[in-house]
N, C-alpha and C. Protein backbone atom coordinates (compact mmCIF):
# COMPACT_ATOMS: atom_id res chain seq x y z
N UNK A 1 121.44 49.96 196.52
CA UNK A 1 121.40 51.37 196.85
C UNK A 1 121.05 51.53 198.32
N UNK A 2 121.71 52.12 198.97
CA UNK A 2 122.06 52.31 200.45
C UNK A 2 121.10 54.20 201.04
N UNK A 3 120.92 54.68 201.60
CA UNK A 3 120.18 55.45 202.01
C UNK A 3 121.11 56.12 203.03
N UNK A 4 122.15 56.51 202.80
CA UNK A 4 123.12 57.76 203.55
C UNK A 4 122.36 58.92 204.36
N UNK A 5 121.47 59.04 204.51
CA UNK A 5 120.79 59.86 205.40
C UNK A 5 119.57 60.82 205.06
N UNK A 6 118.72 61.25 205.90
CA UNK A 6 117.77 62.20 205.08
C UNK A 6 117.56 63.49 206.32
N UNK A 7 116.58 64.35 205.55
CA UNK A 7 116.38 65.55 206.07
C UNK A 7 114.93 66.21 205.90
N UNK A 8 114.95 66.37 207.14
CA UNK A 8 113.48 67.29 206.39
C UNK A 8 113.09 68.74 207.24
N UNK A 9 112.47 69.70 206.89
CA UNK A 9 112.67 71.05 207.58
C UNK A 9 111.14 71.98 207.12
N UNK A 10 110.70 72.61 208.36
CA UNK A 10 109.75 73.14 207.94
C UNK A 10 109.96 74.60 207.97
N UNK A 11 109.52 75.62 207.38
CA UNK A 11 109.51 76.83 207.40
C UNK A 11 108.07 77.81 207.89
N UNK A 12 107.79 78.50 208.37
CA UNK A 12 106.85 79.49 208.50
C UNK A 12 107.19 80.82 207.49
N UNK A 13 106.48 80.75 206.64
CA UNK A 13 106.83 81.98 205.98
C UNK A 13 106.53 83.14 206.11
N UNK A 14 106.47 83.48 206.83
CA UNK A 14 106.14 84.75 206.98
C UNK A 14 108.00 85.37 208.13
N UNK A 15 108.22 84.39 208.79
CA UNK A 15 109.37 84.84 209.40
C UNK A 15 110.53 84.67 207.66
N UNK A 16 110.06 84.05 206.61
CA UNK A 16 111.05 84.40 205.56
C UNK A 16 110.88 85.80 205.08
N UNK A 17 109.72 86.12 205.12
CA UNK A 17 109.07 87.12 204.41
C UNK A 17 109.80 88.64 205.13
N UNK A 18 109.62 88.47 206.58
CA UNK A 18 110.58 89.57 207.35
C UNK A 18 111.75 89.55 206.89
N UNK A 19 112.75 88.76 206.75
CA UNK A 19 114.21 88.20 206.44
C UNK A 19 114.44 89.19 204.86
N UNK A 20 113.51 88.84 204.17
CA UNK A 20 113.65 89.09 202.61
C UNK A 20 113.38 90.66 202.58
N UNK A 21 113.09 91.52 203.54
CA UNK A 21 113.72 93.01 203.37
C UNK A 21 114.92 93.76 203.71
N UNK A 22 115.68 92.50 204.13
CA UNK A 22 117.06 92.42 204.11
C UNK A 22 117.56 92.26 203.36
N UNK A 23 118.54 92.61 202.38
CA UNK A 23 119.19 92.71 201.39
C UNK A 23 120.27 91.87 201.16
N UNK A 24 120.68 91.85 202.53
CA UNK A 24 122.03 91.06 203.13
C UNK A 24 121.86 89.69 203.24
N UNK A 25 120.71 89.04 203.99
CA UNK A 25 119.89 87.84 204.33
C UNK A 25 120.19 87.52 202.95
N UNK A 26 119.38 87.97 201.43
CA UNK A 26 119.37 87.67 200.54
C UNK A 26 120.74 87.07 200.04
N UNK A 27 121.64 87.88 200.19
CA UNK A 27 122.71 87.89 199.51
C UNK A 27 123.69 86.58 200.12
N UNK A 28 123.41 86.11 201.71
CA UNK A 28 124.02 85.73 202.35
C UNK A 28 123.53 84.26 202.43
N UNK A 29 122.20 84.24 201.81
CA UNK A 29 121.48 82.72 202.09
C UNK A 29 121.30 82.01 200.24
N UNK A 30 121.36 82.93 199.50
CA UNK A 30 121.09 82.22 198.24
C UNK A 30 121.98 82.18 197.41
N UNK A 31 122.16 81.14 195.79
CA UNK A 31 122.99 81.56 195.25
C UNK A 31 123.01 82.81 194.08
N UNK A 32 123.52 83.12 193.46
CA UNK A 32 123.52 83.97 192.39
C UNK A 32 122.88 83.74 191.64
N UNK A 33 122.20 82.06 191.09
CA UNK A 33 121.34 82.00 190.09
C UNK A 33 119.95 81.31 190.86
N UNK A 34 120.08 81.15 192.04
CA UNK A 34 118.53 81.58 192.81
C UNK A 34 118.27 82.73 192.45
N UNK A 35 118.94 84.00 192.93
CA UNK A 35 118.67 85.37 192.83
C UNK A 35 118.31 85.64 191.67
N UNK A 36 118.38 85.59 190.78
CA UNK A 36 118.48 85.69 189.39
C UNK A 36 117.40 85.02 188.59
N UNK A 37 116.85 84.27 189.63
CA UNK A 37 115.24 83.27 189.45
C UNK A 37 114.38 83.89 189.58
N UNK A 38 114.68 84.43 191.00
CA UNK A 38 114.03 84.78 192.03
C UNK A 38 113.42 86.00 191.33
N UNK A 39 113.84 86.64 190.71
CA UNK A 39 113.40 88.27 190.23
C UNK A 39 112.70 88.34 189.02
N UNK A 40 112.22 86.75 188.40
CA UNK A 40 111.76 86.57 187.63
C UNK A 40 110.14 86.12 187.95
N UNK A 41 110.43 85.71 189.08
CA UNK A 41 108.84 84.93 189.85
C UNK A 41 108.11 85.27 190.64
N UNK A 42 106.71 85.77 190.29
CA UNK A 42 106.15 86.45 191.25
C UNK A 42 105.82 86.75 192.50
N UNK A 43 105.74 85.23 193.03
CA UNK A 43 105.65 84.81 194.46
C UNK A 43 106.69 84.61 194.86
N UNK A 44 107.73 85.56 195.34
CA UNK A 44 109.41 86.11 195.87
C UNK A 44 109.00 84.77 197.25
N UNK A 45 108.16 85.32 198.04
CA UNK A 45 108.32 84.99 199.43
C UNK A 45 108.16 83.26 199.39
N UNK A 46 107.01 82.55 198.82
CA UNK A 46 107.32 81.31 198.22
C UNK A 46 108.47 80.67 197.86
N UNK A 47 109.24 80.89 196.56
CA UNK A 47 110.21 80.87 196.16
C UNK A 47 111.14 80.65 197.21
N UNK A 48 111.12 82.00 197.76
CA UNK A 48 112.79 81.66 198.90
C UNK A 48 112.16 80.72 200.11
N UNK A 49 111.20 81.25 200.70
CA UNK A 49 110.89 80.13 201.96
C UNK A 49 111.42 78.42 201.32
N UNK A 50 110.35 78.18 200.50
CA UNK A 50 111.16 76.99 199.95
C UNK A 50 112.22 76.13 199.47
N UNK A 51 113.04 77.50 199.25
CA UNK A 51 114.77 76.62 199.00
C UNK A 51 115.05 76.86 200.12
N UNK A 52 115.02 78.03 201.33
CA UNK A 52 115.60 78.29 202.55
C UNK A 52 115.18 76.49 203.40
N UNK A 53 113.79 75.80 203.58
CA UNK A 53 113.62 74.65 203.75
C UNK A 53 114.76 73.81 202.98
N UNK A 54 114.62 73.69 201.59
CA UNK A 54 115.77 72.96 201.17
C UNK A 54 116.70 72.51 201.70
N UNK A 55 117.24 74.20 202.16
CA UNK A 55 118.88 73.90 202.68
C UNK A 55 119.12 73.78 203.61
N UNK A 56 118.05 73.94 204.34
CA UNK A 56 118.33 73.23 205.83
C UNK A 56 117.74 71.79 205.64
N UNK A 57 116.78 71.20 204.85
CA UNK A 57 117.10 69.67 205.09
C UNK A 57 118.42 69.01 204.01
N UNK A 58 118.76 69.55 203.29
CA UNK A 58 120.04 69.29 202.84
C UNK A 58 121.26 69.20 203.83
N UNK A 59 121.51 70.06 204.77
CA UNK A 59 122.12 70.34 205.60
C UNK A 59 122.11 68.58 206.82
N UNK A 60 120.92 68.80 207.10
CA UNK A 60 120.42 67.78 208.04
C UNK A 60 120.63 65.92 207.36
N UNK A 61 120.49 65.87 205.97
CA UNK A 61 120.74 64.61 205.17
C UNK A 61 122.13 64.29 205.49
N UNK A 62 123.09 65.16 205.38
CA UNK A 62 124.42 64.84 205.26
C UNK A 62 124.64 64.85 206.50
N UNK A 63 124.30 65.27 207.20
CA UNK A 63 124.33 64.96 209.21
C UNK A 63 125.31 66.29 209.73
N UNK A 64 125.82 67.25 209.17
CA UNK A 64 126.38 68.39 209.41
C UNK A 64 126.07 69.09 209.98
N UNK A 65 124.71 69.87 209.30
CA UNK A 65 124.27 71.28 209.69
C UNK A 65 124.91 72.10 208.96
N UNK A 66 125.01 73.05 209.73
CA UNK A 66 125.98 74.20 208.64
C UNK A 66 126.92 74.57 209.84
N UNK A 67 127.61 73.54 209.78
CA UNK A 67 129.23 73.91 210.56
C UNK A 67 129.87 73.98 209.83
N UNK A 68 131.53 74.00 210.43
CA UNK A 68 132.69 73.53 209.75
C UNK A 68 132.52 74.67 207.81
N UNK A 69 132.69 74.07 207.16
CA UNK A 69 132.82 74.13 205.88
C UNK A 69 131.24 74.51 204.89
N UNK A 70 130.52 74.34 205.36
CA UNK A 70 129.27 74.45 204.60
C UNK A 70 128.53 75.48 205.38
N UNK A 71 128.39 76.38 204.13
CA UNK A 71 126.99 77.66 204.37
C UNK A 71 125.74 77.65 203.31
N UNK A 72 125.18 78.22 203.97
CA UNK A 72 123.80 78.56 202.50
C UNK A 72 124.10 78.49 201.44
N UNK A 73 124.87 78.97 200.63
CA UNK A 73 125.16 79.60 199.75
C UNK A 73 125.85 78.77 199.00
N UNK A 74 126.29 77.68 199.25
CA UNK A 74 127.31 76.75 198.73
C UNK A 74 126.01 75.92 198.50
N UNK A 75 124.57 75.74 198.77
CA UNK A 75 123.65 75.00 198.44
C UNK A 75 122.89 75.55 197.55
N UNK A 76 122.79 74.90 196.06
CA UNK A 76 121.66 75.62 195.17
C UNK A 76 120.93 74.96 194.51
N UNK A 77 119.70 75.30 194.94
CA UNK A 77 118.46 74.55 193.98
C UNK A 77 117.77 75.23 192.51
N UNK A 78 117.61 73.80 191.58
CA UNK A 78 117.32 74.43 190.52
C UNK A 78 115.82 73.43 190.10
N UNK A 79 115.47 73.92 189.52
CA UNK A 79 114.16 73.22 188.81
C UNK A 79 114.15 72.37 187.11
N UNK A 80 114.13 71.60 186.47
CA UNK A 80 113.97 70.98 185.51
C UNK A 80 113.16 71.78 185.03
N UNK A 81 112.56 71.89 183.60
CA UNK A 81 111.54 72.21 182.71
C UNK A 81 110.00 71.19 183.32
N UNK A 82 109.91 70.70 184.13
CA UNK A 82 108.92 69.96 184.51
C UNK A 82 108.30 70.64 186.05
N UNK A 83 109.44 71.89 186.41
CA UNK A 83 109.46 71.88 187.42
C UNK A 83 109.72 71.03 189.12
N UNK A 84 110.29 69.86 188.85
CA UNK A 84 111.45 68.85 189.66
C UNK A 84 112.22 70.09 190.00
N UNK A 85 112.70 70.07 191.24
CA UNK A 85 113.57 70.39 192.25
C UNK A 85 114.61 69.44 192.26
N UNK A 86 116.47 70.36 192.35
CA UNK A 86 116.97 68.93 192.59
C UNK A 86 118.30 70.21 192.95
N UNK A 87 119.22 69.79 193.45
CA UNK A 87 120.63 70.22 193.71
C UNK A 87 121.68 70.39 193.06
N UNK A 88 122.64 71.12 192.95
CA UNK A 88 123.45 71.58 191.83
C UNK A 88 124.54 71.05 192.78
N UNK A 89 125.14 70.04 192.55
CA UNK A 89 126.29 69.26 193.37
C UNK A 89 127.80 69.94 192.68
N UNK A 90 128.33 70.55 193.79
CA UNK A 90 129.51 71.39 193.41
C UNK A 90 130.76 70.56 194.21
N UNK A 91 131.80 70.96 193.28
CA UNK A 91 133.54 70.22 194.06
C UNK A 91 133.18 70.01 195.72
N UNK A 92 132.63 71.45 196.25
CA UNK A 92 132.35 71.17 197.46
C UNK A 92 131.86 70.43 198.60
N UNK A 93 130.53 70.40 197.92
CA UNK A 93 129.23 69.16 198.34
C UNK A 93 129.66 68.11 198.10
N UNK A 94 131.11 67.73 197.02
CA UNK A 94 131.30 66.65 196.77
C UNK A 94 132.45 65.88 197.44
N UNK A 95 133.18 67.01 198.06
CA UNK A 95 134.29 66.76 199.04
C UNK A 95 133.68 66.40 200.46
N UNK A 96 132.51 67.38 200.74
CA UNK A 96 132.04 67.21 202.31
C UNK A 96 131.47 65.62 202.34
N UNK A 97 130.66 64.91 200.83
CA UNK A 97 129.98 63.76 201.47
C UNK A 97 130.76 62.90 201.30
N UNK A 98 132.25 63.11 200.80
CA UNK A 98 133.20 61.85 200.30
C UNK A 98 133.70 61.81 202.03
N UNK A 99 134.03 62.95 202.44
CA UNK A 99 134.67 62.73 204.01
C UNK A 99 133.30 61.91 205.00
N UNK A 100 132.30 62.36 204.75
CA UNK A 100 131.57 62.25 205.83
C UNK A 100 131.05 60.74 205.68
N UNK A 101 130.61 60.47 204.32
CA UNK A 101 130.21 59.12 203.69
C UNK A 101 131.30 58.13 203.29
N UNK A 102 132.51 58.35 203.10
CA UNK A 102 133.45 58.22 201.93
C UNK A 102 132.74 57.35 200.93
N UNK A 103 132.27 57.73 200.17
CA UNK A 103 131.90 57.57 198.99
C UNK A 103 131.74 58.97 198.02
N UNK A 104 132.30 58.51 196.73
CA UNK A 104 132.27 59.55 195.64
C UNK A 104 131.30 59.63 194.82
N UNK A 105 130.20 58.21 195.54
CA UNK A 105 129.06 57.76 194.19
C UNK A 105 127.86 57.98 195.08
N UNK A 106 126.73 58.99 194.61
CA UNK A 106 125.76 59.28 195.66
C UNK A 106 125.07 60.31 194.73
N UNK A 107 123.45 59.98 194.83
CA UNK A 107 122.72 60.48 194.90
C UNK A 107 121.55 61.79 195.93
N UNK A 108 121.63 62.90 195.63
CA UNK A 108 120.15 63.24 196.01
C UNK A 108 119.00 63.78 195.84
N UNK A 109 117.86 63.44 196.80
CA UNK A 109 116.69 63.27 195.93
C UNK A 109 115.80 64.70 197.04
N UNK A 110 114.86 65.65 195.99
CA UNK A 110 114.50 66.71 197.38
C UNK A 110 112.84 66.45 196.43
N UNK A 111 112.40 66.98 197.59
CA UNK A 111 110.59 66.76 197.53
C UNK A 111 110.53 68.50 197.97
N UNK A 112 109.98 69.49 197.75
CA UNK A 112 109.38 71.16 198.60
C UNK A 112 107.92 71.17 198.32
N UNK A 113 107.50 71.74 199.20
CA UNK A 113 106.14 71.98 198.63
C UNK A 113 105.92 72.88 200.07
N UNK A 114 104.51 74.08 199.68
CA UNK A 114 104.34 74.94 200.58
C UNK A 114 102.64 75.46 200.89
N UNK A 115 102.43 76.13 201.84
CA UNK A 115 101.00 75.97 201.90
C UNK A 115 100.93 77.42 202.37
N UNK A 116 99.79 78.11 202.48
CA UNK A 116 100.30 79.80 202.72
C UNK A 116 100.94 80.32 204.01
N UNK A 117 100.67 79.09 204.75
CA UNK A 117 101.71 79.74 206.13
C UNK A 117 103.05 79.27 206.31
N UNK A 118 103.26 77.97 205.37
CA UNK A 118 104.44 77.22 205.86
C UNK A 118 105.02 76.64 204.27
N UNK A 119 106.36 76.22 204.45
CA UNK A 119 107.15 75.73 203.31
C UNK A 119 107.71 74.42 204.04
N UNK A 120 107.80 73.40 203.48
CA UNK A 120 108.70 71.73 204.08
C UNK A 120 109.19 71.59 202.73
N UNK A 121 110.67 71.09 203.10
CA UNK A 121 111.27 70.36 202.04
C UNK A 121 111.66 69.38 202.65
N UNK A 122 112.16 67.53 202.22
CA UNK A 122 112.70 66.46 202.26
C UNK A 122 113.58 66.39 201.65
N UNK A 123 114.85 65.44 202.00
CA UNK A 123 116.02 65.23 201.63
C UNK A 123 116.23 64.30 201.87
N UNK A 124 116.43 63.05 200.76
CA UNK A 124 117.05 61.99 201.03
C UNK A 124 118.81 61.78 200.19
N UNK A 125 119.60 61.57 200.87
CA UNK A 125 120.66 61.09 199.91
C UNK A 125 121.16 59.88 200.12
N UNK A 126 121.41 59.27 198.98
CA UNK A 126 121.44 57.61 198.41
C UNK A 126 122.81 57.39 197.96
N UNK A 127 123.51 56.32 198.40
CA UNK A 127 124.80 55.81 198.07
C UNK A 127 124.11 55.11 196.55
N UNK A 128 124.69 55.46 195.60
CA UNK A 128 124.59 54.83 194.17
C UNK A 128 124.84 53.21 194.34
């Protein structure tokens, strides 16, 4: 198992917290079943700071950014019943790391965690 690249990104939350009385921000940075999480969990500003980290070290693992072909929104994090964090790998995500990696066999692995001023997530992704 090979180590295709990693990512890691910190957030200040409180500049999420401004963002999130935007309606648009919302609509424009998460997916439909973030949103749909999101309105279930008390700590809103938590919540998003932390996948917003996500997807920018997601972004940064695959060595992109968010050029070309990839936006927010095409990145979505979900949680296990254990609460594990992990990525919902779509046709898309799966086309961008076959070009960029060529490989079709790949893992990735995310770590978030947040403290009251700030959110970091890690991103490693692993050739199977």
């Amino acid at each position: 198992m090979k180590i295709l690249g990693i990512g890691v990104d910190i957030v200040e939350n409180s500049r999420i917290t401004e963002s999130l009385k935007n309606n648009r921000f919302i609509k424009r940075i998460f997916s439909n079943l973030e949103i749909l999480t999101a309105n279930k969990i008390k700590d809103k500003k938590s919540y998003y700071s932390k996948r917003f980290a996500a997807k920018e070290a997601f972004a940064k693992s695959i060595g992109t950014g968010f050029r070309g072909d990839l936006n927010f929104k095409d990145i979505s994090i979900v949680n296990d019943k254990f609460g594990k964090p992990s990525f919902i790998i779509n046709e898309k995500i799966k086309k961008i790391v076959k070009k960029q990696f060529k490989t079709s066999s790949f893992n990735f692995f995310l770590s978030i965690s947040d403290e009251k001023k700030y959110s970091i997530a890690y991103v490693i992704l692993q050739k199977k």
